[in-house]
PDB file of N, CA and C in Angstrom:
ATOM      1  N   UNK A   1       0.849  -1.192   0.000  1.00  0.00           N
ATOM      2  CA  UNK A   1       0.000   0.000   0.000  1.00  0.00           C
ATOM      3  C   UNK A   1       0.883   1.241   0.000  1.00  0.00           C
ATOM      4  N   UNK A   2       0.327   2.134  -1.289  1.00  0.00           N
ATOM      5  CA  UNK A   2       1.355   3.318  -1.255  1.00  0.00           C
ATOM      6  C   UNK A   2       0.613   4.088  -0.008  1.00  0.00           C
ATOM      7  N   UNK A   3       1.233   5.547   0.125  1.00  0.00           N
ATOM      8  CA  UNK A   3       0.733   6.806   0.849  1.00  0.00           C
ATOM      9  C   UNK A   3       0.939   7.704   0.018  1.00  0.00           C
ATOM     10  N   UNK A   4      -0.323   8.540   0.215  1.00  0.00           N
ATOM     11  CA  UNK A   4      -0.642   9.925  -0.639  1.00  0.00           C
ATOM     12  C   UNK A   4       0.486  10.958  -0.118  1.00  0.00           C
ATOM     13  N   UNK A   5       0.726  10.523   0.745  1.00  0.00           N
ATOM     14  CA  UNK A   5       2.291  11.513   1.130  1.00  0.00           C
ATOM     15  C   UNK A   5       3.522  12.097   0.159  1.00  0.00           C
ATOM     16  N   UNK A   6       3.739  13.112  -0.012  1.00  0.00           N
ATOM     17  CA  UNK A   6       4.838  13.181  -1.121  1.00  0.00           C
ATOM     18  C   UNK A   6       6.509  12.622  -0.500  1.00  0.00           C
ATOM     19  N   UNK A   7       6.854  11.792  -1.062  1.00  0.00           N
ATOM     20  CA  UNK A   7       8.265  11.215  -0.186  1.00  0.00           C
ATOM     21  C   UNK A   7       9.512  12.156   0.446  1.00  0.00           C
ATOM     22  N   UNK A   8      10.060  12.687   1.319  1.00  0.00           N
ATOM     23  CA  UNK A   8      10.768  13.604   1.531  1.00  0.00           C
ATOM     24  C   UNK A   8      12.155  12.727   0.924  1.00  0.00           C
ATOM     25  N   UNK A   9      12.901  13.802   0.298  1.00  0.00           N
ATOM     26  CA  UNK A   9      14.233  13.443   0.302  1.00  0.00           C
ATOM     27  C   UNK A   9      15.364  13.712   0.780  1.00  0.00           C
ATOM     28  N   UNK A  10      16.577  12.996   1.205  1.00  0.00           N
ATOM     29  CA  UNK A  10      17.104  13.257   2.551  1.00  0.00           C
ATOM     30  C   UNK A  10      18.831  13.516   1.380  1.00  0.00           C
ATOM     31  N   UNK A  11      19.684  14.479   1.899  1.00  0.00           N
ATOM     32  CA  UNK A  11      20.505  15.449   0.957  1.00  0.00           C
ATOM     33  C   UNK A  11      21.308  14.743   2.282  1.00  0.00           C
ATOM     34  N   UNK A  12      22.074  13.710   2.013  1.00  0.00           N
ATOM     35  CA  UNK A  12      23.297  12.767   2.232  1.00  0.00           C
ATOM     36  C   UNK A  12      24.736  14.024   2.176  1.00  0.00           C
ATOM     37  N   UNK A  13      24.674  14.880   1.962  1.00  0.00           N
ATOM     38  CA  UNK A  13      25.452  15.863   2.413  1.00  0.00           C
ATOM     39  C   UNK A  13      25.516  16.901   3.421  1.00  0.00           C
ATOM     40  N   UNK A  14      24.326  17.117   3.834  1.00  0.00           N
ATOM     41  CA  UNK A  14      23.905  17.901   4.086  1.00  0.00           C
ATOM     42  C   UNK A  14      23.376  17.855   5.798  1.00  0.00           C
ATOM     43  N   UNK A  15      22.176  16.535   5.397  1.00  0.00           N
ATOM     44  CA  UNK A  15      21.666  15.782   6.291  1.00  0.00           C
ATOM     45  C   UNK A  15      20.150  16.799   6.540  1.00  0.00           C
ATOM     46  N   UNK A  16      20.076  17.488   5.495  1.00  0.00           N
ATOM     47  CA  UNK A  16      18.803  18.327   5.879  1.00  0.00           C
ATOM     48  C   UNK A  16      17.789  17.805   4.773  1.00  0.00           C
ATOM     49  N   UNK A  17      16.913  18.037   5.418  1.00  0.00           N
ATOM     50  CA  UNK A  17      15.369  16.805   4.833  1.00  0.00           C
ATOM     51  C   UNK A  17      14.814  18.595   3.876  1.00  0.00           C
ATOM     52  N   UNK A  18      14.673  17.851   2.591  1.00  0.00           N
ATOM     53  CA  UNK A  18      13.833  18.729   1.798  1.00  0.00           C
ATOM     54  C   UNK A  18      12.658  18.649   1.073  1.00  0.00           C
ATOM     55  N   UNK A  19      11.821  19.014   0.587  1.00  0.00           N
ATOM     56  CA  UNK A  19      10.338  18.191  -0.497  1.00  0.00           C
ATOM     57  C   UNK A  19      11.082  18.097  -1.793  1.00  0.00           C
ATOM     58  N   UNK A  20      10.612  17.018  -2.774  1.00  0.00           N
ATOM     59  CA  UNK A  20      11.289  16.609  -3.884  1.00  0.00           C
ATOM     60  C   UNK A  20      10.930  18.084  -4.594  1.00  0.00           C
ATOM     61  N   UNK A  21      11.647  17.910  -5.484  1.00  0.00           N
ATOM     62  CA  UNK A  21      11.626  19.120  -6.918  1.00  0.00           C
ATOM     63  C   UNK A  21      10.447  19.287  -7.459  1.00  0.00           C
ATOM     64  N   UNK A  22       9.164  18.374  -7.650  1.00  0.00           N
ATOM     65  CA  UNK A  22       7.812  18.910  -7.801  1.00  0.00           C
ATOM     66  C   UNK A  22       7.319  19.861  -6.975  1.00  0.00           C
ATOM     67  N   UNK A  23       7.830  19.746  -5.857  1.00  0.00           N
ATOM     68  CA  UNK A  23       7.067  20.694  -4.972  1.00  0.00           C
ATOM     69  C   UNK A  23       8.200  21.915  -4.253  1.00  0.00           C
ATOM     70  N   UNK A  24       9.306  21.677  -4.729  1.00  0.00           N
ATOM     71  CA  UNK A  24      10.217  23.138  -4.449  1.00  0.00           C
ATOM     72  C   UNK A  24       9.472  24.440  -5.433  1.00  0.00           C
ATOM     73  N   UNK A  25       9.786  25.400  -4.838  1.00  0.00           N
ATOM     74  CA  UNK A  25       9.635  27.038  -5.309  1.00  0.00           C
ATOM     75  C   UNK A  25      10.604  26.903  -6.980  1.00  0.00           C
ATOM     76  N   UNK A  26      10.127  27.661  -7.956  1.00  0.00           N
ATOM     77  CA  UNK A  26      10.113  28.032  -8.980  1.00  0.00           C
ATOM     78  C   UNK A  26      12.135  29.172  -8.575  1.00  0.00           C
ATOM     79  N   UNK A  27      12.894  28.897  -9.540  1.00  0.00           N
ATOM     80  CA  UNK A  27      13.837  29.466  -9.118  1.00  0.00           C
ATOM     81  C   UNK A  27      13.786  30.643  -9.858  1.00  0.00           C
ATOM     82  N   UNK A  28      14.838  31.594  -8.945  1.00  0.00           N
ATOM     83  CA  UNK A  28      14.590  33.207  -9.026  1.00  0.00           C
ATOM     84  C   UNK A  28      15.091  33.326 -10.684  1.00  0.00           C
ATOM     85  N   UNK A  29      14.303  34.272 -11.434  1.00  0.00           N
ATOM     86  CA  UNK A  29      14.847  34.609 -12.530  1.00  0.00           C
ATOM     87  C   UNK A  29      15.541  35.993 -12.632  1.00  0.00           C
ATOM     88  N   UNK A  30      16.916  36.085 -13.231  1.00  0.00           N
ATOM     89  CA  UNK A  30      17.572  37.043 -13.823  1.00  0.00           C
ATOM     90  C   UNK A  30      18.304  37.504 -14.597  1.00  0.00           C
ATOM     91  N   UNK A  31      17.277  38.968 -15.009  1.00  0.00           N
ATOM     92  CA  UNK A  31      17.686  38.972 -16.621  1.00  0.00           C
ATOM     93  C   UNK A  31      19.902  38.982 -16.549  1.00  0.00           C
ATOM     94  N   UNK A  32      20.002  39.120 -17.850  1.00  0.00           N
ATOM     95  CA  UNK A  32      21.173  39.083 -17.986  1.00  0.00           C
ATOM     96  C   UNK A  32      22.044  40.719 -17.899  1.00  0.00           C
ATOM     97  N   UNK A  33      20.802  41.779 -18.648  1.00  0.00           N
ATOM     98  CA  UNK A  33      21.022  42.876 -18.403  1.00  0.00           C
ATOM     99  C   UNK A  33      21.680  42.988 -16.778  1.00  0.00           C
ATOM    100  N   UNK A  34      20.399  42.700 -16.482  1.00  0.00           N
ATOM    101  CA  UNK A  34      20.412  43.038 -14.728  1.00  0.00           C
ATOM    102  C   UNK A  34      21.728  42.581 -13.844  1.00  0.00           C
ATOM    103  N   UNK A  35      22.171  41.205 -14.407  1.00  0.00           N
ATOM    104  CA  UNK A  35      23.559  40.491 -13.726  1.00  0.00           C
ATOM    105  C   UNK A  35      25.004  41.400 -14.373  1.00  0.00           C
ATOM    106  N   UNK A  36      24.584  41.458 -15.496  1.00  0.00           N
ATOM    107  CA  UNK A  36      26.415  42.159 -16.322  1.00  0.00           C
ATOM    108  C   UNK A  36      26.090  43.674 -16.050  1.00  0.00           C
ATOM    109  N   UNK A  37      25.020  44.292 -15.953  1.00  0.00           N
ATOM    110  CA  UNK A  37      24.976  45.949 -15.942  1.00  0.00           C
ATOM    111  C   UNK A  37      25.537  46.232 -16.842  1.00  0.00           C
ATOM    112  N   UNK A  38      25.372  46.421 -18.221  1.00  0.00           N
ATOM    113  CA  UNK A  38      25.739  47.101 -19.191  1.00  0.00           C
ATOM    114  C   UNK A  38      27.238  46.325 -19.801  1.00  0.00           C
ATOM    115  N   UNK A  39      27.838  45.501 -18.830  1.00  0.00           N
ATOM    116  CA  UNK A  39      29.277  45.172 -18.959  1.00  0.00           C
ATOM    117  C   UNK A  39      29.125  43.930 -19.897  1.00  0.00           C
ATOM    118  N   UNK A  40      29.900  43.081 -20.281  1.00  0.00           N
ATOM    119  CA  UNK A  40      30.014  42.168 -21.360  1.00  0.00           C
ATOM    120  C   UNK A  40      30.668  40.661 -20.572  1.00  0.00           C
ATOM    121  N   UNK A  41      31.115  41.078 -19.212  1.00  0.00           N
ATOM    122  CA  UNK A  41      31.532  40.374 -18.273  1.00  0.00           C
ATOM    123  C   UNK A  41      31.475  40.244 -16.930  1.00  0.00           C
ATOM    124  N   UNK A  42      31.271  39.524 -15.983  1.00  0.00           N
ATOM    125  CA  UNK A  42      31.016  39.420 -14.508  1.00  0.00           C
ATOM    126  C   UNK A  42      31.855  38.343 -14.031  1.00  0.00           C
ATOM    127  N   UNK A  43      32.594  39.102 -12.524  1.00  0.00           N
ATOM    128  CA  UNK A  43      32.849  37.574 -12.412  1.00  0.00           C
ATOM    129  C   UNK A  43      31.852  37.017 -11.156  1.00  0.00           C
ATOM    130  N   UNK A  44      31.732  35.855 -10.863  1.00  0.00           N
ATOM    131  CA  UNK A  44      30.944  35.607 -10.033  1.00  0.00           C
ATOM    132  C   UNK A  44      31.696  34.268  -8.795  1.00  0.00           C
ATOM    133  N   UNK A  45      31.597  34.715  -7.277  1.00  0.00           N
ATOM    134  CA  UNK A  45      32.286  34.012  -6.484  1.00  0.00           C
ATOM    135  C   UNK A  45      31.277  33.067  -5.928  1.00  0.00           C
ATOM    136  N   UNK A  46      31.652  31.932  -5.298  1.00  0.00           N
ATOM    137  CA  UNK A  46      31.337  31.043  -5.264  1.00  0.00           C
ATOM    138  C   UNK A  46      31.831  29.621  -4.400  1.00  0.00           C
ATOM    139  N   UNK A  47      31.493  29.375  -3.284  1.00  0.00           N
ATOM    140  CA  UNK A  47      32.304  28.621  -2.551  1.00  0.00           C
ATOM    141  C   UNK A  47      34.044  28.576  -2.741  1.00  0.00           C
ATOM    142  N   UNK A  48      34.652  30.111  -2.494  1.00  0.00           N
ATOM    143  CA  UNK A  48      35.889  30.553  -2.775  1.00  0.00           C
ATOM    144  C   UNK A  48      36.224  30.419  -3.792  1.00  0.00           C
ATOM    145  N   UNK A  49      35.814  29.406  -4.905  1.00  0.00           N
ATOM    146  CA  UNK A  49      35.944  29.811  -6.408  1.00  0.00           C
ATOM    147  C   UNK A  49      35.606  30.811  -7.503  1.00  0.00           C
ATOM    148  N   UNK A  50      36.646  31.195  -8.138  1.00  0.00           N
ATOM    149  CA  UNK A  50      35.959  32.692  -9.115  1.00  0.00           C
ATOM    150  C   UNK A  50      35.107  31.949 -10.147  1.00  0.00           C
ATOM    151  N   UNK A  51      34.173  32.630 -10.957  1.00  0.00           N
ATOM    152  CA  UNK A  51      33.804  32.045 -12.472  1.00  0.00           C
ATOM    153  C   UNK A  51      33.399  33.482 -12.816  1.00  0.00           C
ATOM    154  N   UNK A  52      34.010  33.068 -14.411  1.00  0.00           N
ATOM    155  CA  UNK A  52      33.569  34.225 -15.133  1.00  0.00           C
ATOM    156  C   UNK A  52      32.425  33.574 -16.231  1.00  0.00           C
ATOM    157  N   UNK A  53      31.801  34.828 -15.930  1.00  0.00           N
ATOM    158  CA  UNK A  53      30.257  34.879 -17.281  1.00  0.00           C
ATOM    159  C   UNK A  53      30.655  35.793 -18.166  1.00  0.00           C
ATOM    160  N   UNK A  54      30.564  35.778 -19.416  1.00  0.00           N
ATOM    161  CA  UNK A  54      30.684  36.021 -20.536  1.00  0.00           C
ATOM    162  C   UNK A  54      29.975  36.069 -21.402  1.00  0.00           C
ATOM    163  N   UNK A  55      29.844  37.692 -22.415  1.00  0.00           N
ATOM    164  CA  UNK A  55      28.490  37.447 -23.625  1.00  0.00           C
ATOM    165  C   UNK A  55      29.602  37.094 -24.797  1.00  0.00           C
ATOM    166  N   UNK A  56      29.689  36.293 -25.497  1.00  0.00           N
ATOM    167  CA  UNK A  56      30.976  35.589 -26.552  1.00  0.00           C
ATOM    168  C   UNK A  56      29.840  36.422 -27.835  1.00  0.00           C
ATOM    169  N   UNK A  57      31.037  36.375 -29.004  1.00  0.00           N
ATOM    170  CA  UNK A  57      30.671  37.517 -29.969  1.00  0.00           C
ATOM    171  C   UNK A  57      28.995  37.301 -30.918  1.00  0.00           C
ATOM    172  N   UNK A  58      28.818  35.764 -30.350  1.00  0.00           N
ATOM    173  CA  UNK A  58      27.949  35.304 -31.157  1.00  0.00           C
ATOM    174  C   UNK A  58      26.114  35.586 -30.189  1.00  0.00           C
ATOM    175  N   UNK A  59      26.894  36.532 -28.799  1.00  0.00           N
ATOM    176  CA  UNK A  59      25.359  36.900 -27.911  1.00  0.00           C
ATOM    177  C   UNK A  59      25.244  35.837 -27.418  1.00  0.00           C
ATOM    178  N   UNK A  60      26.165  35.053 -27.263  1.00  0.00           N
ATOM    179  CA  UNK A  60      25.498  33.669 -26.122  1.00  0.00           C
ATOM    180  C   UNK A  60      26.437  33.907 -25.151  1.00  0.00           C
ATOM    181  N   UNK A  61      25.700  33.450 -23.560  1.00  0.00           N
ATOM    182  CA  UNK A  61      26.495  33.450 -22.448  1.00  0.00           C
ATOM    183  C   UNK A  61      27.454  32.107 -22.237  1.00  0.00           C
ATOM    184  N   UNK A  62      28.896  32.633 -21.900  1.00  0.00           N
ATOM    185  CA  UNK A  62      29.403  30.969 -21.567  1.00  0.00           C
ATOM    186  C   UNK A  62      29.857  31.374 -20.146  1.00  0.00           C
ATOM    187  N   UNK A  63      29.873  30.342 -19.156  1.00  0.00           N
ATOM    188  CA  UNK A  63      30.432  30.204 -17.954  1.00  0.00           C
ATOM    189  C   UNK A  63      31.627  29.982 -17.338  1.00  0.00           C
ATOM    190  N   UNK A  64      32.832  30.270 -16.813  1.00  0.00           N
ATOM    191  CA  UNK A  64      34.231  29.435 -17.025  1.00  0.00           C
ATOM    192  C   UNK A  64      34.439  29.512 -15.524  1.00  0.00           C
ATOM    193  N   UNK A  65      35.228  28.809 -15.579  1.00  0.00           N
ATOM    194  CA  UNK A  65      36.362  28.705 -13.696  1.00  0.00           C
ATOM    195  C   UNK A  65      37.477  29.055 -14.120  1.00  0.00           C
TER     196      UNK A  65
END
């Protein structure tokens, strides 16, 4: 016999109990304007790692470390 319960899933890293991805919040959207401000590059930090975002000549964003 199942349960109408949605199954929690348990983040083995973490150890913190979350609801599966059907039922998480919709993630924040942002434009690209809004992240580069006019610039063509950002870098962005990150668990002490740098990455750079980039608009490459062809208007697509690429990501790097």
């Amino acid at each position: 016999m199942q349960s109408s319960k949605p199954a929690l899933i348990q983040d083995a890293a973490s150890a913190h109990v979350r609801p599966p991805v059907s039922m998480a919040q919709p993630a924040r959207r942002i434009t690209s304007e809004a992240l580069l401000q006019q610039g063509r590059e950002v870098e962005i930090e990150h668990s002490g790692k740098i990455y750079r975002l980039r608009v490459t000549q062809l208007n697509k964003l690429i990501l790097t470390a």
